[in-house]
Protein backbone atom coordinates (compact mmCIF):
# COMPACT_ATOMS: atom_id res chain seq x y z
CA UNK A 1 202.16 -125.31 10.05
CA UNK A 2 202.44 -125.67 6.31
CA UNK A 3 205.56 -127.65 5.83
CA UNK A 4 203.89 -130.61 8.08
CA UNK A 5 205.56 -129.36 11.39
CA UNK A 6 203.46 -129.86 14.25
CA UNK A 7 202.35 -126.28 15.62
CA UNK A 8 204.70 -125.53 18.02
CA UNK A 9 202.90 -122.37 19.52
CA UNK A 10 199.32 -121.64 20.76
CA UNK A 11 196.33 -119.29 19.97
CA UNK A 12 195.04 -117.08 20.75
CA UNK A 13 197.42 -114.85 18.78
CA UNK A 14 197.89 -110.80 19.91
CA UNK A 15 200.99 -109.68 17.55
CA UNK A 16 200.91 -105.82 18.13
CA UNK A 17 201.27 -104.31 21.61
CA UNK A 18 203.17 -101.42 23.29
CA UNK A 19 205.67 -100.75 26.64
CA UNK A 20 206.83 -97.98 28.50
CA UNK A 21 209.48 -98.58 26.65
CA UNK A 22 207.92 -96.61 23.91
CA UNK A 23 204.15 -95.16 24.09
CA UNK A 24 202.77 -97.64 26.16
CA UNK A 25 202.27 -97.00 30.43
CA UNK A 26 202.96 -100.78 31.52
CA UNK A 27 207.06 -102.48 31.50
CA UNK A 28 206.96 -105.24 28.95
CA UNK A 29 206.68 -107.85 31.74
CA UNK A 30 203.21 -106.58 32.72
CA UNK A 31 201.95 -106.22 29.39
CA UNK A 32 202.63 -110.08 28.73
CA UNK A 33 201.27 -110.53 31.66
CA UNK A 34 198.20 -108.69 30.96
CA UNK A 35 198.20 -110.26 27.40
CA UNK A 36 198.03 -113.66 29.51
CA UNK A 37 195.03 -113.01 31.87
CA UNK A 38 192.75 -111.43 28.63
CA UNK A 39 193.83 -115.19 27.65
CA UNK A 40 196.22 -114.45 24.92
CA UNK A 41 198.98 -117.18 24.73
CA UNK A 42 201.00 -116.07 21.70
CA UNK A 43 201.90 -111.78 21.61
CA UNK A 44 204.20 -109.70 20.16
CA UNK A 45 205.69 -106.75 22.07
CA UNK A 46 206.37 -104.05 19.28
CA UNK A 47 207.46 -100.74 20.51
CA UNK A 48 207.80 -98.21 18.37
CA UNK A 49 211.34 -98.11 16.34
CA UNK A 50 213.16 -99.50 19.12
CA UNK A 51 213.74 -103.51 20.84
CA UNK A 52 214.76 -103.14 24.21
CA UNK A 53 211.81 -104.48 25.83
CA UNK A 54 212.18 -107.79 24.06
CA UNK A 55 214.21 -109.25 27.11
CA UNK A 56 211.99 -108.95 29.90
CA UNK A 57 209.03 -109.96 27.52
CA UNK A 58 210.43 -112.91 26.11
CA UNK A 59 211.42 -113.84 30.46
CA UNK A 60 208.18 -113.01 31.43
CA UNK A 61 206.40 -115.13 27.74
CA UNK A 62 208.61 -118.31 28.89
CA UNK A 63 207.53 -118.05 32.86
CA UNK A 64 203.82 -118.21 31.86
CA UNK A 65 204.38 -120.96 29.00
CA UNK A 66 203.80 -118.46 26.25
CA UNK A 67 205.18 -118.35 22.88
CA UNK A 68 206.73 -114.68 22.34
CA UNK A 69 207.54 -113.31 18.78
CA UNK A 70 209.96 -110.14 18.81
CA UNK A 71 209.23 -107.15 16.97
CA UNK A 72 208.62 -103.55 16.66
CA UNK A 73 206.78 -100.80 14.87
CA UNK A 74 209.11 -99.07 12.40
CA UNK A 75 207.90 -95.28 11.87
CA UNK A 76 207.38 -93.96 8.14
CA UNK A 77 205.91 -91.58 5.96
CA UNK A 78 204.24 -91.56 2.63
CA UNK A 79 203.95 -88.29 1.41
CA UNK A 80 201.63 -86.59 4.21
CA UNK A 81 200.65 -89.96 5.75
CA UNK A 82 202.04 -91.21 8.30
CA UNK A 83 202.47 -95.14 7.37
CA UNK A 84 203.48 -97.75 10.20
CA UNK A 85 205.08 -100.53 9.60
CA UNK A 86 205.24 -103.70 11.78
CA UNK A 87 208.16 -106.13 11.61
CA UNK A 88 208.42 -109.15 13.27
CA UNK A 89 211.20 -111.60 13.83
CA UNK A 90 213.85 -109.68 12.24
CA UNK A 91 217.67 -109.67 13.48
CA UNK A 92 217.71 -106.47 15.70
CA UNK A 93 221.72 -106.19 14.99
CA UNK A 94 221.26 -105.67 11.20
CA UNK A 95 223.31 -102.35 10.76
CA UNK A 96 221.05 -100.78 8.48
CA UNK A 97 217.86 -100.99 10.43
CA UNK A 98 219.95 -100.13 13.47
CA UNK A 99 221.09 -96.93 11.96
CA UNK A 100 217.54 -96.06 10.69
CA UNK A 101 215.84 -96.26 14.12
CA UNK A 102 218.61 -94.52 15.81
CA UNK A 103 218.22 -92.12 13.49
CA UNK A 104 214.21 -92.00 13.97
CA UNK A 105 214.20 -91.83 17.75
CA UNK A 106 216.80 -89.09 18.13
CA UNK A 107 214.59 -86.99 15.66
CA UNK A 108 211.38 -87.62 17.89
CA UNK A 109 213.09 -86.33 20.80
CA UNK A 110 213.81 -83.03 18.95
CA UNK A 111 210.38 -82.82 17.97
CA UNK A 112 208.98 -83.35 21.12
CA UNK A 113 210.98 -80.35 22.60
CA UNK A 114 210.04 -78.01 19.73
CA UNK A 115 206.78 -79.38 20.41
CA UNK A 116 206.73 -78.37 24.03
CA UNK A 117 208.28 -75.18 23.48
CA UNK A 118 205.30 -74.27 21.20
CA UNK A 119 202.85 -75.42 24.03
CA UNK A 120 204.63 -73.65 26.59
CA UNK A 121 204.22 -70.12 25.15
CA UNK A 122 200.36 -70.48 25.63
CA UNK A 123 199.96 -72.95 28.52
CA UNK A 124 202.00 -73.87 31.82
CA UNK A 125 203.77 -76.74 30.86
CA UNK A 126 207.66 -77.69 30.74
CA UNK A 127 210.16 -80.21 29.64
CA UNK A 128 210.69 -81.72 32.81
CA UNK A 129 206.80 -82.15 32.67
CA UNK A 130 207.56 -84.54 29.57
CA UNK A 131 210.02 -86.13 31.04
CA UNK A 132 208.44 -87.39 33.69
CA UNK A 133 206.20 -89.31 32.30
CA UNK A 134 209.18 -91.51 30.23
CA UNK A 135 210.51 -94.34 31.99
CA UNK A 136 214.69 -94.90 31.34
CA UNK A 137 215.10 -94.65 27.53
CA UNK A 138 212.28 -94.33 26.08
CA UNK A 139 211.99 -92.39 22.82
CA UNK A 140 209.86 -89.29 24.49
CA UNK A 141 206.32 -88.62 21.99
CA UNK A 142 203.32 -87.11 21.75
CA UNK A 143 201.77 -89.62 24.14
CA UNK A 144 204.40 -88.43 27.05
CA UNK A 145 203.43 -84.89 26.41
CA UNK A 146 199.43 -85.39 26.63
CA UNK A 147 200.22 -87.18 29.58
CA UNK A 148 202.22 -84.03 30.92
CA UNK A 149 198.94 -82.07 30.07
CA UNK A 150 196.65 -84.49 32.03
CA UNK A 151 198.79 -84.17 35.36
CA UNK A 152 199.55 -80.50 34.93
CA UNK A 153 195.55 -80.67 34.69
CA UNK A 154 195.01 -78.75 31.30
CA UNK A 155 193.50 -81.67 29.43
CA UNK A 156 191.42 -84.54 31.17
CA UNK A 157 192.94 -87.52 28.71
CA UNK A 158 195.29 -88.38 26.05
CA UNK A 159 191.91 -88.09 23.89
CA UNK A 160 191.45 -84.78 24.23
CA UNK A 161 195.38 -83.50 24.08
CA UNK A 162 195.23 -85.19 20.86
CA UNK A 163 192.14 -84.24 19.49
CA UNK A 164 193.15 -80.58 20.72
CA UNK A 165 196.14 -79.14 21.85
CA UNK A 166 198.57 -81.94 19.40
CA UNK A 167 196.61 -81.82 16.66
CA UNK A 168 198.28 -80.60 13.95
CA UNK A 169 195.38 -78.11 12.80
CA UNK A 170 196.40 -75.99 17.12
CA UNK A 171 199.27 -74.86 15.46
CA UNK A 172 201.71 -76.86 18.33
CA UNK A 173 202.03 -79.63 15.94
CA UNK A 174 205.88 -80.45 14.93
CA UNK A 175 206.87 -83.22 12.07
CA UNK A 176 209.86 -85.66 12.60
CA UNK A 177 211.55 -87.70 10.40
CA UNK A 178 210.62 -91.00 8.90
CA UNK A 179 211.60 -93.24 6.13
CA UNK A 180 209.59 -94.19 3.16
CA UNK A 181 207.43 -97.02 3.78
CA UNK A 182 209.08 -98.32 0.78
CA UNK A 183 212.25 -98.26 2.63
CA UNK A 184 211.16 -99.30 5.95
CA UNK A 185 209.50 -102.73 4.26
CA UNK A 186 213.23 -103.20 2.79
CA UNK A 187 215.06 -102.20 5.94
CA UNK A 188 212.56 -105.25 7.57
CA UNK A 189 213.26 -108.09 5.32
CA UNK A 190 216.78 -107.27 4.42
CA UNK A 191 217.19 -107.44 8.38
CA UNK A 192 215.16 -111.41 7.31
CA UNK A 193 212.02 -109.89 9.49
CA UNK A 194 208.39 -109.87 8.01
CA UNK A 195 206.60 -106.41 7.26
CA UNK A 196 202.98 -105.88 7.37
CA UNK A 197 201.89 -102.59 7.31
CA UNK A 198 199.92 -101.42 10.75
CA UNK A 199 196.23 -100.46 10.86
CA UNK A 200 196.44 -99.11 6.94
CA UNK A 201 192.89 -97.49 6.75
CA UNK A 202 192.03 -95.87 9.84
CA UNK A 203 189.95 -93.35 7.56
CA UNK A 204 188.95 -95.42 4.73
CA UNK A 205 190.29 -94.98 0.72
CA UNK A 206 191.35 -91.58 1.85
CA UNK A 207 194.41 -91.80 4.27
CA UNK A 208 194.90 -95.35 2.96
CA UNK A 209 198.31 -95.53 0.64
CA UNK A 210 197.98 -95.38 -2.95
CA UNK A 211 197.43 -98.55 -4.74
CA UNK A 212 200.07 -98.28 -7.04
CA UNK A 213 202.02 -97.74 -3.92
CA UNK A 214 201.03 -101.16 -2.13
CA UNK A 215 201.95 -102.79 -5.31
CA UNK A 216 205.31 -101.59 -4.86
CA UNK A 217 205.65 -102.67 -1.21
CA UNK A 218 204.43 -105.98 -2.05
CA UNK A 219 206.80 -105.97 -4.84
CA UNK A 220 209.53 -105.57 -2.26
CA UNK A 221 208.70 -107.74 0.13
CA UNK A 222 205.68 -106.76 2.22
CA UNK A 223 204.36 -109.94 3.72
CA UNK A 224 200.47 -108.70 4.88
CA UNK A 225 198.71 -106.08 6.62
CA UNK A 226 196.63 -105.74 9.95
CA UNK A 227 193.22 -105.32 8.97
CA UNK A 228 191.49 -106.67 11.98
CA UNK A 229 192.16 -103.66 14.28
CA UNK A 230 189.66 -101.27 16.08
CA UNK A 231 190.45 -98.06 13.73
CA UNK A 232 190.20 -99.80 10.52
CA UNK A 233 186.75 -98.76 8.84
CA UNK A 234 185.10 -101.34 7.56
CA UNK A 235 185.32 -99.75 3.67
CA UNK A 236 189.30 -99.96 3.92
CA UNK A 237 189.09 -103.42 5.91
CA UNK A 238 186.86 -105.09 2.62
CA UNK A 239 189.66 -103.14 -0.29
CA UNK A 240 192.48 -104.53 2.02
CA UNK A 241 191.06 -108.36 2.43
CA UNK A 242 190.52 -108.08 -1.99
CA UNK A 243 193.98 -107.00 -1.83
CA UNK A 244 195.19 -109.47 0.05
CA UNK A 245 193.58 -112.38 -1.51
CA UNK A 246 194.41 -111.47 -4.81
CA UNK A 247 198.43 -111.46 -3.55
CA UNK A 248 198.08 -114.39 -1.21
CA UNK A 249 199.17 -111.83 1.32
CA UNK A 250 199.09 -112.22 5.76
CA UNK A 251 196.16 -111.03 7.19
CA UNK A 252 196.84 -110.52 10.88
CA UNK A 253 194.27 -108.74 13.90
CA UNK A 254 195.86 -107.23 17.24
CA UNK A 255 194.70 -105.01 19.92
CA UNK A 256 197.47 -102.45 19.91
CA UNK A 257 197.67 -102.47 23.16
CA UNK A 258 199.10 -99.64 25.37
CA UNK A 259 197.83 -99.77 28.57
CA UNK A 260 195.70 -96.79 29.67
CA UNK A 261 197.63 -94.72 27.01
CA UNK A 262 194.33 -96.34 24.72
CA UNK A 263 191.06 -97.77 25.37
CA UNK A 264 192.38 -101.03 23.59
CA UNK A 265 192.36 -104.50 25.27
CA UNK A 266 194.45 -107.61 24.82
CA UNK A 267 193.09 -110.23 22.74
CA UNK A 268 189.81 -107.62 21.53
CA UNK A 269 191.29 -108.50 17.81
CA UNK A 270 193.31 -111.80 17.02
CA UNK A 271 195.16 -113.20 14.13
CA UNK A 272 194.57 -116.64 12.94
CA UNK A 273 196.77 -119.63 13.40
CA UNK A 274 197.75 -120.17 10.20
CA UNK A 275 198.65 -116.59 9.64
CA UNK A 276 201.12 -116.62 12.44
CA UNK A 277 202.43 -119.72 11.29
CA UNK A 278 203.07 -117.88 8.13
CA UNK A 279 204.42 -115.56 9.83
CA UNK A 280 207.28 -117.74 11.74
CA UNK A 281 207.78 -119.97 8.31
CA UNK A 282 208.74 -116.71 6.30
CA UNK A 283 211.46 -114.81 9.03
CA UNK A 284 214.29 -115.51 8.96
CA UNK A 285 216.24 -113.28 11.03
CA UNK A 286 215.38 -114.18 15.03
CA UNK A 287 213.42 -116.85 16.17
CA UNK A 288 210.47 -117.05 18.06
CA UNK A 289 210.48 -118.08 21.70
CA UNK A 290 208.42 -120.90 22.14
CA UNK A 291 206.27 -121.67 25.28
């Protein structure tokens, strides 16, 4: 730690990985403790725009002496990119960022069911097909529809649903809302949470946000991004790490983990120490749960 704190937590450090409480196919307990047998001893759960898993998480974290940080993966949108945004430690009562997911998640269901609609008028598939595949509340996505279209047999993976029938280029393809990353990095720190932008150049210079853009988020608070991560191309990861540097910004790496949903595995990226300690020095809204 920085401030001459002895570390209180322990590497390796996974800070980006998924429930069935949003995309993911495992409860939050199992993905901790899957986190724990890949030999991961600090994690992150962050489900997408929502923080009910955090409970069971955190339970399961403590049991197994790990050190569990709280967050989520706020949706937004940057024009016609779809921009994620990762906050960590934030308070999950703050009204505004409360609102904004509530808002987010009740759109997504809407899309999904246009979404399904569209499907069903050329294949054999229903909303109860969807819904199957969600477990209690969970904000029903793409991912719950491809896995409709595995079990009703009419693709063989989530690969090839979306790389087929959800891409947007089918014609199937529905938007949904989503803030401004601008906004979403605000919503994050006002709520005393750190942002760092999720897997930022999964095609290189040309999906990656503007750079007069960046400069704004980090302007407003952005703390980092996640440039270690299996998607990233290795042109975007060395503009990012310049970036970075030149900003003194958080460079973190994580597996984005979501059980069979992805190929990804616990632990297969990794943020440094010191980055996480950054990480806990600069929130301010919830803490961390210590091992």
């Amino acid at each position: 730690m920085t401030t001459g704190e002895p570390q209180r937590f322990a590497g390796p450090s996974d800070l980006h990985l998924h429930s069935n409480h949003s995309d993911g196919t495992e409860s939050p307990g199992r993905v901790v403790r899957q986190a724990h047998a890949h030999g991961i001893r600090t994690l992150a759960l962050t489900d997408h725009d929502r923080t009910t898993g955090w409970a069971e998480a955190g339970a399961v974290a403590a049991e197994l002496g790990m050190t569990f940080l709280p967050g989520m993966e706020l949706s937004a949108k940057h024009e016609w990119r779809s921009v994620h945004v990762l906050g960590y430690l934030f308070d999950p009562e703050d009204p505004a960022l409360r609102a904004e997911t509530e808002r987010i998640r009740g759109d997504r269901i809407g899309r999904a069911e246009r979404m399904v609609r569209n499907i069903s008028r050329d294949y054999d598939l229903s909303w109860e097909d969807v819904l199957a595949h969600t477990t209690g509340d969970a904000t029903v996505g793409r991912p719950h529809i491809a896995d409709a279209l595995v079990t009703r047999g009419i693709v063989r993976d989530r690969t090839e649903a979306f790389d087929g029938i959800l891409h947007p280029r089918e014609g199937y393809y529905e938007p949904h809302y989503a803030p401004d990353p601008l906004a979403a990095v605000r919503l994050i720190t006002d709520a005393g949470g750190v942002a760092i932008i999720a897997h930022p150049v999964t095609a290189g210079r040309d999906r990656m946000l503007p750079l007069e853009v960046i400069e704004r988020l980090i302007a407003a608070g952005l703390a980092g991004f996640e440039i270690d991560h299996r998607e990233n191309t290795e042109d975007g990861k060395r503009i990012l790490r310049r970036i970075a540097a030149d900003h003194d910004l958080i460079v973190t790496g994580s597996s984005d983990y979501h059980g069979t949903g992805k190929p990804n595995r616990p632990g297969e990226n990794t943020t440094a120490d010191d980055m996480v300690a950054r990480i806990i020095e600069r929130a301010t809204g919830t803490p961390p749960h210590f091992g």
